[in-house]
N, C-alpha and C. Protein backbone atom coordinates (compact mmCIF):
# COMPACT_ATOMS: atom_id res chain seq x y z
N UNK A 1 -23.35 8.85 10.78
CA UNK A 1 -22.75 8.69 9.46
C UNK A 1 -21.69 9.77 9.25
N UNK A 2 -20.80 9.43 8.35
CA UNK A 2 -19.34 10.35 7.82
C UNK A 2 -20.13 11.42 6.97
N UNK A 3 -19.22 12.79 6.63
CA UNK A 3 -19.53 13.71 5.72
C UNK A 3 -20.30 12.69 4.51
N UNK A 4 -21.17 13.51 3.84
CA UNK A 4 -21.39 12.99 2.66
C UNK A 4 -20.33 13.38 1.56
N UNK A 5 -20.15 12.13 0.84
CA UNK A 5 -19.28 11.99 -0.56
C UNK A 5 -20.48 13.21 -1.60
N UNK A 6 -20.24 14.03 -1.79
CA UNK A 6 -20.58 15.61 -2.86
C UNK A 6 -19.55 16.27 -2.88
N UNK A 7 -20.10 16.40 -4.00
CA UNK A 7 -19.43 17.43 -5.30
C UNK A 7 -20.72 18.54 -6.08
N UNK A 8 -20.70 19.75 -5.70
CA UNK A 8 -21.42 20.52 -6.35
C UNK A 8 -20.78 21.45 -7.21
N UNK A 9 -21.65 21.65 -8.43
CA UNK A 9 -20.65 22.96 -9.34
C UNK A 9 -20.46 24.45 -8.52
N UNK A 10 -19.27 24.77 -8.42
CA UNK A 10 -19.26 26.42 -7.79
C UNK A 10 -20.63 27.10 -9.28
N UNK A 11 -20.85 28.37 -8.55
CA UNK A 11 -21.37 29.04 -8.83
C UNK A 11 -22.56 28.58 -9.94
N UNK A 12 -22.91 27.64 -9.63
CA UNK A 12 -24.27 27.54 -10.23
C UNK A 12 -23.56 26.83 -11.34
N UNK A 13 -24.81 25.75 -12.40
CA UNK A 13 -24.43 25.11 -13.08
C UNK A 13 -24.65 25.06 -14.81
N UNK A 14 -24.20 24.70 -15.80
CA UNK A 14 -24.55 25.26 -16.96
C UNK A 14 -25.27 24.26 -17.90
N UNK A 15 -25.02 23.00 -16.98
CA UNK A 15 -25.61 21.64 -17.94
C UNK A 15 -26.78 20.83 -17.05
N UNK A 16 -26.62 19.65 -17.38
CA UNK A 16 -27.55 19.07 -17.09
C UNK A 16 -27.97 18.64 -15.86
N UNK A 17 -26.37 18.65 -14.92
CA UNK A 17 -26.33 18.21 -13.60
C UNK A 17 -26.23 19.51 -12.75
N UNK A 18 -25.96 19.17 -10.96
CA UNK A 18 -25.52 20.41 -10.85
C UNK A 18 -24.08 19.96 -9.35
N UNK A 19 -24.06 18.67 -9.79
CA UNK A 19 -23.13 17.96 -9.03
C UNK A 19 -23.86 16.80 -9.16
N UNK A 20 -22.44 15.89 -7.57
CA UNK A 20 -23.32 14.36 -7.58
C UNK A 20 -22.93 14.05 -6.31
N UNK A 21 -23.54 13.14 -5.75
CA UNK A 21 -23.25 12.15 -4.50
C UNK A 21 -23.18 10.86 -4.74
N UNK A 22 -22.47 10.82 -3.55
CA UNK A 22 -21.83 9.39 -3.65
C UNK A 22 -22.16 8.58 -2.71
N UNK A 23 -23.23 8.31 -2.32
CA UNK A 23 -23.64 7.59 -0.93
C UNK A 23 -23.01 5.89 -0.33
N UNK A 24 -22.93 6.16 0.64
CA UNK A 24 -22.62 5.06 1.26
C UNK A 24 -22.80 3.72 0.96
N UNK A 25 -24.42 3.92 1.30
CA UNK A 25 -25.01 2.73 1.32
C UNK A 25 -26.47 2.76 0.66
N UNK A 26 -27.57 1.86 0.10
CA UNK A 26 -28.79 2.28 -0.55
C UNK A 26 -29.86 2.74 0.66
N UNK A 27 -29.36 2.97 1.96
CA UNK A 27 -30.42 3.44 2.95
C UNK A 27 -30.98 4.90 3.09
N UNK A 28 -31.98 5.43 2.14
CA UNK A 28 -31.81 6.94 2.07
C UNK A 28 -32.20 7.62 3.14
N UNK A 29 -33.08 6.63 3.90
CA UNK A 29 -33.11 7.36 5.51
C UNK A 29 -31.82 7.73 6.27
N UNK A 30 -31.11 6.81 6.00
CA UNK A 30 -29.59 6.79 6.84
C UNK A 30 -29.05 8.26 6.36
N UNK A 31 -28.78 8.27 4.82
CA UNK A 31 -27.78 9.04 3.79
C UNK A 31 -28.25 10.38 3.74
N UNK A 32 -29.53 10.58 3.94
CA UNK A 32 -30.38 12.00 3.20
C UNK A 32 -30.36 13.20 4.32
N UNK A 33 -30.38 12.99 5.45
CA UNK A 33 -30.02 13.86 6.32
C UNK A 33 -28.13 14.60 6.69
N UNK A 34 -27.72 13.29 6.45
CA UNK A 34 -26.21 13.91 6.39
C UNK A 34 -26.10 14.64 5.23
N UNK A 35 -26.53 14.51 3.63
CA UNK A 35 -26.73 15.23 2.71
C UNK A 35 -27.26 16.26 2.73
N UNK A 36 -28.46 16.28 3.14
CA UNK A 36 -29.17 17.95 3.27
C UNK A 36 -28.51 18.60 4.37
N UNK A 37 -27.74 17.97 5.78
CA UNK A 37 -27.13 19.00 6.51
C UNK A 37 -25.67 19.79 6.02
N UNK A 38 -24.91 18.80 4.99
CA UNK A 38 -24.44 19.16 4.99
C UNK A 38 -24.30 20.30 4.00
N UNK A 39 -25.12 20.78 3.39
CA UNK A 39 -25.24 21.95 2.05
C UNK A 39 -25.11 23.43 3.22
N UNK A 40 -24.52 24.21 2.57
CA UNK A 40 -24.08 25.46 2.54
C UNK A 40 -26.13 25.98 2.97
N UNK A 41 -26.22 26.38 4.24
CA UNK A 41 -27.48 27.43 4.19
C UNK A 41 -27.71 28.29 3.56
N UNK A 42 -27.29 28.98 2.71
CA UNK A 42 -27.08 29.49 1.53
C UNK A 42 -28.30 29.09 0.58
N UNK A 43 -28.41 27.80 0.47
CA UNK A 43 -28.79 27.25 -0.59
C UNK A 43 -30.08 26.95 0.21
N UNK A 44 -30.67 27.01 1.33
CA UNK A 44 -31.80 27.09 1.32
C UNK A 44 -32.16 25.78 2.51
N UNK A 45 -33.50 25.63 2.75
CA UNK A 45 -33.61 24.14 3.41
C UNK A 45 -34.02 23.58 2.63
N UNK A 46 -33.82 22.08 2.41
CA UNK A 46 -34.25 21.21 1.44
C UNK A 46 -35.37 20.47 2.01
N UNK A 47 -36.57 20.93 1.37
CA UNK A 47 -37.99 20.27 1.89
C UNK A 47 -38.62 19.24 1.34
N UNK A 48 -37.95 18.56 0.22
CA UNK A 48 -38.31 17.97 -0.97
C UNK A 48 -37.37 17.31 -1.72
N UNK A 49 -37.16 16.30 -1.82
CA UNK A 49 -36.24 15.44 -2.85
C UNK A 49 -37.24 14.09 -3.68
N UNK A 50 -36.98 14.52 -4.87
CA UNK A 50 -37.55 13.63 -5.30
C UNK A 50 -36.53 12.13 -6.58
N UNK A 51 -36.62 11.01 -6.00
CA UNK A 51 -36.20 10.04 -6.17
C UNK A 51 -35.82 8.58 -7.04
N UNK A 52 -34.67 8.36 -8.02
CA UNK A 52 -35.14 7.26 -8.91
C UNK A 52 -35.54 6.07 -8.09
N UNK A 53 -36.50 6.12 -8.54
CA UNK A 53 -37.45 4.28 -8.41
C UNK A 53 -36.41 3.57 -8.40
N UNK A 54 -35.40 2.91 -9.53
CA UNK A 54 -35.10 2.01 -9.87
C UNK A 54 -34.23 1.94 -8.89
N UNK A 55 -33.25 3.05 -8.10
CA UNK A 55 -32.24 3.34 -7.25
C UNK A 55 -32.71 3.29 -5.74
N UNK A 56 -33.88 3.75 -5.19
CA UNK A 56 -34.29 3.90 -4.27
C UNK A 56 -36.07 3.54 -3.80
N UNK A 57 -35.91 1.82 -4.86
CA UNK A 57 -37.20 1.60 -4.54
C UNK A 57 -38.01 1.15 -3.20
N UNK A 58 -36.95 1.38 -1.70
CA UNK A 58 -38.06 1.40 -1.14
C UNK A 58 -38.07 2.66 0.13
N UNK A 59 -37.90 3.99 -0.91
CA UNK A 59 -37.52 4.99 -0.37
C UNK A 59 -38.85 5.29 0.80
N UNK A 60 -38.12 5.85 1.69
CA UNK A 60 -39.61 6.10 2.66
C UNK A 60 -40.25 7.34 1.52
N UNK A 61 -41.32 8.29 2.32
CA UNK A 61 -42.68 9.30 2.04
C UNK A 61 -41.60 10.18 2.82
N UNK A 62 -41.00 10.12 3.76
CA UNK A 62 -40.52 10.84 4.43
C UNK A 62 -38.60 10.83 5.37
N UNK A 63 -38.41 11.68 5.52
CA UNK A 63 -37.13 11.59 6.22
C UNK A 63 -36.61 12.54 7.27
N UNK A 64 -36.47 12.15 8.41
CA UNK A 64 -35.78 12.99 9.73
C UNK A 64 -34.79 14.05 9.20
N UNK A 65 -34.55 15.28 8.80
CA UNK A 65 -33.12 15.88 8.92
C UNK A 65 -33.61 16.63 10.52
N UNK A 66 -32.19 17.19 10.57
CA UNK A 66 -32.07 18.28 11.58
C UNK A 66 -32.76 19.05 11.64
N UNK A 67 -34.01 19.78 12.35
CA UNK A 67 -34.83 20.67 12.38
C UNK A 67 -36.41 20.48 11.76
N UNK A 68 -36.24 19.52 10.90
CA UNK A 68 -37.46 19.26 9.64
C UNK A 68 -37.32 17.73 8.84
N UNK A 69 -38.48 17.62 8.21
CA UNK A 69 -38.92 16.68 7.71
C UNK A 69 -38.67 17.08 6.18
N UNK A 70 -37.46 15.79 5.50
CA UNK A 70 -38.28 16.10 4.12
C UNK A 70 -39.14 15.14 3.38
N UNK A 71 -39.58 15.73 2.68
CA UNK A 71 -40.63 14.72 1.50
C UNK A 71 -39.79 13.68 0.78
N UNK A 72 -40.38 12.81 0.85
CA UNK A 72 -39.76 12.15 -0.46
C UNK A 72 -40.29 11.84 -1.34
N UNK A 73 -40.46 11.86 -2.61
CA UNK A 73 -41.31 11.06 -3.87
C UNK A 73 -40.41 10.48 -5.18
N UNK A 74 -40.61 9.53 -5.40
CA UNK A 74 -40.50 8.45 -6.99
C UNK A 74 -40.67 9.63 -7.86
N UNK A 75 -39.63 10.07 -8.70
CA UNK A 75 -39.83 10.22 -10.00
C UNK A 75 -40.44 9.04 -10.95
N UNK A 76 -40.92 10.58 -12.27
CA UNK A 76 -42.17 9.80 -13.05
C UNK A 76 -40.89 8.69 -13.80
N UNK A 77 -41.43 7.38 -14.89
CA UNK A 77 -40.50 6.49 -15.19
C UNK A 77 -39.61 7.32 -16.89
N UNK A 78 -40.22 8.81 -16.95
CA UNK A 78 -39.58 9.14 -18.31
C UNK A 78 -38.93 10.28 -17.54
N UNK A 79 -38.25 10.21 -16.21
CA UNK A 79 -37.51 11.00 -16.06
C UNK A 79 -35.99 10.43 -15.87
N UNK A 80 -34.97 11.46 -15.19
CA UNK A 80 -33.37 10.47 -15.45
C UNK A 80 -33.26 9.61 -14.47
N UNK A 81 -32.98 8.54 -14.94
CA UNK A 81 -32.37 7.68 -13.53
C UNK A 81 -31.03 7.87 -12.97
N UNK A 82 -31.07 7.26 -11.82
CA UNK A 82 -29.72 7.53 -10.97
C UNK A 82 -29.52 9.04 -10.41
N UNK A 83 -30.23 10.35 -10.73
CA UNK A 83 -30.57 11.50 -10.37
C UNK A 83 -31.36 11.79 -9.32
N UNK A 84 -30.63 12.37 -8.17
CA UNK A 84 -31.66 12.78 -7.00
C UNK A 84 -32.23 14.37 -7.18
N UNK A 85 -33.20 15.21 -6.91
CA UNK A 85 -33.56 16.30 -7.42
C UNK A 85 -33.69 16.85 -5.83
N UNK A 86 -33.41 17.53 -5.42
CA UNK A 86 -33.21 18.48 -4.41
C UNK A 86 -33.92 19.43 -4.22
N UNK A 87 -35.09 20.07 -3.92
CA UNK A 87 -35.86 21.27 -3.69
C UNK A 87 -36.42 21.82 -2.56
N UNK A 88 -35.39 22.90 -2.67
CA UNK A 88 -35.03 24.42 -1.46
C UNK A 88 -35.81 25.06 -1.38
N UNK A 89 -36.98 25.15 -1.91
CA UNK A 89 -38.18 25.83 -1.33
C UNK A 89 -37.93 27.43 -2.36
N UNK A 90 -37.96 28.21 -1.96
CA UNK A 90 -37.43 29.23 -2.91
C UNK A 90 -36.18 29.71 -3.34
N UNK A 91 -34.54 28.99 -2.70
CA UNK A 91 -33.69 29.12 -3.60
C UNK A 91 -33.34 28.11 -4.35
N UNK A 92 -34.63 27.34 -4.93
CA UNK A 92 -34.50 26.63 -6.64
C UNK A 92 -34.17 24.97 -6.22
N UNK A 93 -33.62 24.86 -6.99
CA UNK A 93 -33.70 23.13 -6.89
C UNK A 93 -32.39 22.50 -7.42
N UNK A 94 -31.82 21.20 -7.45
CA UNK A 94 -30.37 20.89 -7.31
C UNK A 94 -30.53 19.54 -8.13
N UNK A 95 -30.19 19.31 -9.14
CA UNK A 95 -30.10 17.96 -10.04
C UNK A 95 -28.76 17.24 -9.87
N UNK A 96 -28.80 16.35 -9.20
CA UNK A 96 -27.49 15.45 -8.48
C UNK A 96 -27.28 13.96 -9.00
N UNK A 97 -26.41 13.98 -10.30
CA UNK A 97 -26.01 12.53 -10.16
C UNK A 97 -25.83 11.43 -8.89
N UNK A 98 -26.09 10.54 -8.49
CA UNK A 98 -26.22 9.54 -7.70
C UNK A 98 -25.72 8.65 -8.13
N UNK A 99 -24.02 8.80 -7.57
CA UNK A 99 -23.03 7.50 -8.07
C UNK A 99 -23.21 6.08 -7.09
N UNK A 100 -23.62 5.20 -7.60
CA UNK A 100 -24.10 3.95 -6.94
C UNK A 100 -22.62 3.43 -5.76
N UNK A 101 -23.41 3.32 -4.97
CA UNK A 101 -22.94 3.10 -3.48
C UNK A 101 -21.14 2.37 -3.58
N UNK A 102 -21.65 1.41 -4.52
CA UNK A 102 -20.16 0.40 -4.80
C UNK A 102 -19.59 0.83 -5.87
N UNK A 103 -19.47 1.80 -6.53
CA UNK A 103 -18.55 2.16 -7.45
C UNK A 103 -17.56 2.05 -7.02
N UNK A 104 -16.42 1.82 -7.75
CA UNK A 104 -15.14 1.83 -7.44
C UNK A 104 -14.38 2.99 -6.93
N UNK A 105 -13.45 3.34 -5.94
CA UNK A 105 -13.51 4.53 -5.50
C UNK A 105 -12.81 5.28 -6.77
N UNK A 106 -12.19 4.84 -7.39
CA UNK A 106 -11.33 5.92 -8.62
C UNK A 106 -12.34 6.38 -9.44
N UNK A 107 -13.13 5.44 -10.10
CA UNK A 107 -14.62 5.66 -11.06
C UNK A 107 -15.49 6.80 -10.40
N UNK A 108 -15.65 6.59 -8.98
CA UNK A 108 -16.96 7.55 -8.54
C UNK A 108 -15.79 8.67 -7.94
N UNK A 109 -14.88 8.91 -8.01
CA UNK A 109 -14.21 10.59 -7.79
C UNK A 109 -13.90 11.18 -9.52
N UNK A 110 -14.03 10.01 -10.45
CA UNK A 110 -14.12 10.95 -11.54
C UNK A 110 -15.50 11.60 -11.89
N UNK A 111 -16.33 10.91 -11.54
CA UNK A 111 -17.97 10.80 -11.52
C UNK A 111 -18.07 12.23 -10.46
N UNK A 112 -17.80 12.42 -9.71
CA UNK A 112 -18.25 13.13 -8.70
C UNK A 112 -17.68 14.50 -9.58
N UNK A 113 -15.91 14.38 -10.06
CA UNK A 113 -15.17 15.57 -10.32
C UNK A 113 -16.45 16.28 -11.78
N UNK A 114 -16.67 15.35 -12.67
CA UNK A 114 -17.24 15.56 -14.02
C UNK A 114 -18.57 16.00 -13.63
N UNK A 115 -19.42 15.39 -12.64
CA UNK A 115 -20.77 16.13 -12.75
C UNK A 115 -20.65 17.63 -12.20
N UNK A 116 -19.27 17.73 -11.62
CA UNK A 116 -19.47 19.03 -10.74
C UNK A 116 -19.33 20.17 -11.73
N UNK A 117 -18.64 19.45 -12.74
CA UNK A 117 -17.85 21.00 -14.06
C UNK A 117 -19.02 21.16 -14.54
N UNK A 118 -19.48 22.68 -14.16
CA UNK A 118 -20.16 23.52 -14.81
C UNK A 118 -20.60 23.70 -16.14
N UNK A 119 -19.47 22.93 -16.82
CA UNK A 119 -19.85 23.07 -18.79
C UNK A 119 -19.84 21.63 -18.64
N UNK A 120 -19.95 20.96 -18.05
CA UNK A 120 -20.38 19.10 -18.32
C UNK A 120 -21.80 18.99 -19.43
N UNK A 121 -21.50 18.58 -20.43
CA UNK A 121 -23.20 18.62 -21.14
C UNK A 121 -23.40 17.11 -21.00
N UNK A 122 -23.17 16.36 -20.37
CA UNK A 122 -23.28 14.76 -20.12
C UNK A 122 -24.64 14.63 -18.95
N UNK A 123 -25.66 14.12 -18.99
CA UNK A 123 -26.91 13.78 -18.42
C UNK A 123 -25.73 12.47 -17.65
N UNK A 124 -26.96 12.24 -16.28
CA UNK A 124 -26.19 11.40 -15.10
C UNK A 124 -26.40 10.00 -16.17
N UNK A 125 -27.04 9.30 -16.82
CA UNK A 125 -26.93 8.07 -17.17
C UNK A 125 -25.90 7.88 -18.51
N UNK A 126 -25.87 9.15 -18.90
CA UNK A 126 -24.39 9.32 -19.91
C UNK A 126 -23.14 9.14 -19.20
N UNK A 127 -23.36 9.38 -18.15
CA UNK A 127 -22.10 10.07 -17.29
C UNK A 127 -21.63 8.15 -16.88
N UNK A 128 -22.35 7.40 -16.30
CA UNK A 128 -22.44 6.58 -15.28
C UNK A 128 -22.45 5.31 -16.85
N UNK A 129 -22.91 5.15 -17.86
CA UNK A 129 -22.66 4.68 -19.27
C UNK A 129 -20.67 4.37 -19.55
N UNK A 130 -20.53 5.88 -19.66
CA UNK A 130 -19.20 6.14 -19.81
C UNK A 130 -18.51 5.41 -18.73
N UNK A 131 -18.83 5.27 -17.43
CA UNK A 131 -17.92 5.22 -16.44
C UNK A 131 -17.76 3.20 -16.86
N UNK A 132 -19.15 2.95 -16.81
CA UNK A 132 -19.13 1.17 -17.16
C UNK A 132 -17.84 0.79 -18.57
N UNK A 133 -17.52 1.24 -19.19
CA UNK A 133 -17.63 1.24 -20.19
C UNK A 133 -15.35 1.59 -20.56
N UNK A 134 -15.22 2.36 -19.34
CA UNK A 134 -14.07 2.26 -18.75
C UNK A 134 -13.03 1.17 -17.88
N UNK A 135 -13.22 0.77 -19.03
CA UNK A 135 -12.30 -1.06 -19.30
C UNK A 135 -11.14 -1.13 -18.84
N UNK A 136 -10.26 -0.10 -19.50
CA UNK A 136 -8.74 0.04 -19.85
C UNK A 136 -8.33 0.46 -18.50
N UNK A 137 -8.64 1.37 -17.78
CA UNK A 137 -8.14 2.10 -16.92
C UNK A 137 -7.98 3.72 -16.81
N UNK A 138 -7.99 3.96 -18.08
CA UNK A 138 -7.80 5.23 -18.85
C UNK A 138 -9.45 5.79 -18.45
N UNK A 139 -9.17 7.50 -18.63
CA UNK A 139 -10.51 8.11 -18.22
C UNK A 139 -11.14 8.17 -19.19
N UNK A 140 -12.43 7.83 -19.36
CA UNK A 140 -13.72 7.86 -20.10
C UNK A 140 -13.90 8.88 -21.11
N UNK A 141 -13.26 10.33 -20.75
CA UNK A 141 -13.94 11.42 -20.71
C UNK A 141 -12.61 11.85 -21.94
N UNK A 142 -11.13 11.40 -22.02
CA UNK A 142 -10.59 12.16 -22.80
C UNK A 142 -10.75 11.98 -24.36
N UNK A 143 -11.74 10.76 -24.56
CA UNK A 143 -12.01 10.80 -26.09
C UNK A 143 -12.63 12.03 -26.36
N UNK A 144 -13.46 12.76 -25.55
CA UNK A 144 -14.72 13.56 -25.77
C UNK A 144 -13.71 14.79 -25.71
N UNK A 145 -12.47 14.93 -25.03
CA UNK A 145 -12.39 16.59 -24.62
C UNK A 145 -12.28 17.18 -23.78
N UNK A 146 -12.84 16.24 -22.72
CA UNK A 146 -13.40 16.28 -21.27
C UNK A 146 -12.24 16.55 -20.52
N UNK A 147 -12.33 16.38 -19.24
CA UNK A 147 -11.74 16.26 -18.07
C UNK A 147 -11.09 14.72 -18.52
N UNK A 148 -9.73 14.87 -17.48
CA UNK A 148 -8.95 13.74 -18.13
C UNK A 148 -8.87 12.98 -16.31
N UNK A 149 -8.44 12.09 -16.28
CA UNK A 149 -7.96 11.24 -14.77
C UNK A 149 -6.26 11.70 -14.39
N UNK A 150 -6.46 12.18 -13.72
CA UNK A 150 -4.83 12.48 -12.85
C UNK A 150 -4.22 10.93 -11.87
């Protein structure tokens, strides 16, 4: 598989997300190893991701990366959808919008640019709301203030 489509906030994040991916395809066996290899060691090994149901219902228990195995588990149904959760063992954990595979490529690089900004206070199903909802052509985000589309 190609680099993974991510976007993470520099220096740590201030809202709800802390970036997003943009996966290929709905195969998270395929997608989840090019994702966890490709993060900065820095950030830790990722031993643990846990998963929307509705997005990845027939996620394996488990997944091959490079060196290790990670976990996988279903988030509970009152948590966010479309959010993958990432956990590094002791340097902390990574809340990642999960822009659906077929987004349009202009829609999911604004998606990717907006979850990455650090002062984003938009939750991933706000984020991915807004993006549907972007009729005109025009970016979602400049009624709010936001980040605008170049």
């Amino acid at each position: 598989m190609p680099l993974p489509r991510l976007s993470l906030t520099p220096d740590g994040s201030h809202g709800p997300l802390d970036g997003a991916w943009w996966p290929r395809c709905h195969a998270l066996e395929l997608e989840l190893p090019a994702l966890v290899g490709s993060l900065d060691p820095g950030y830790g090994t990722v031993t643990r991701v846990t998963v929307d149901p509705a997005a990845w219902p027939d996620a394996p228990h488990t997944v091959t990366a490079p060196d290790h195995v990670i976990e996988v588990a279903q988030a509970d149904a009152d948590t966010a959808t479309h959010v993958i959760t990432l956990d590094c063992g002791t340097a902390g954990r990574w809340e990642l919008l999960v822009v659906p595979p077929d987004e349009p490529d202009a829609a999911a690089a604004r998606l990717l640019a907006t979850a990455a900004d650090p002062w984003n206070p938009l939750t991933a199903a706000q984020l991915l709301a807004r993006a549907e909802t972007d009729l005109a052509g025009e970016s979602v985000w400049e009624s709010e203030g936001g980040p605008t589309s170049s």
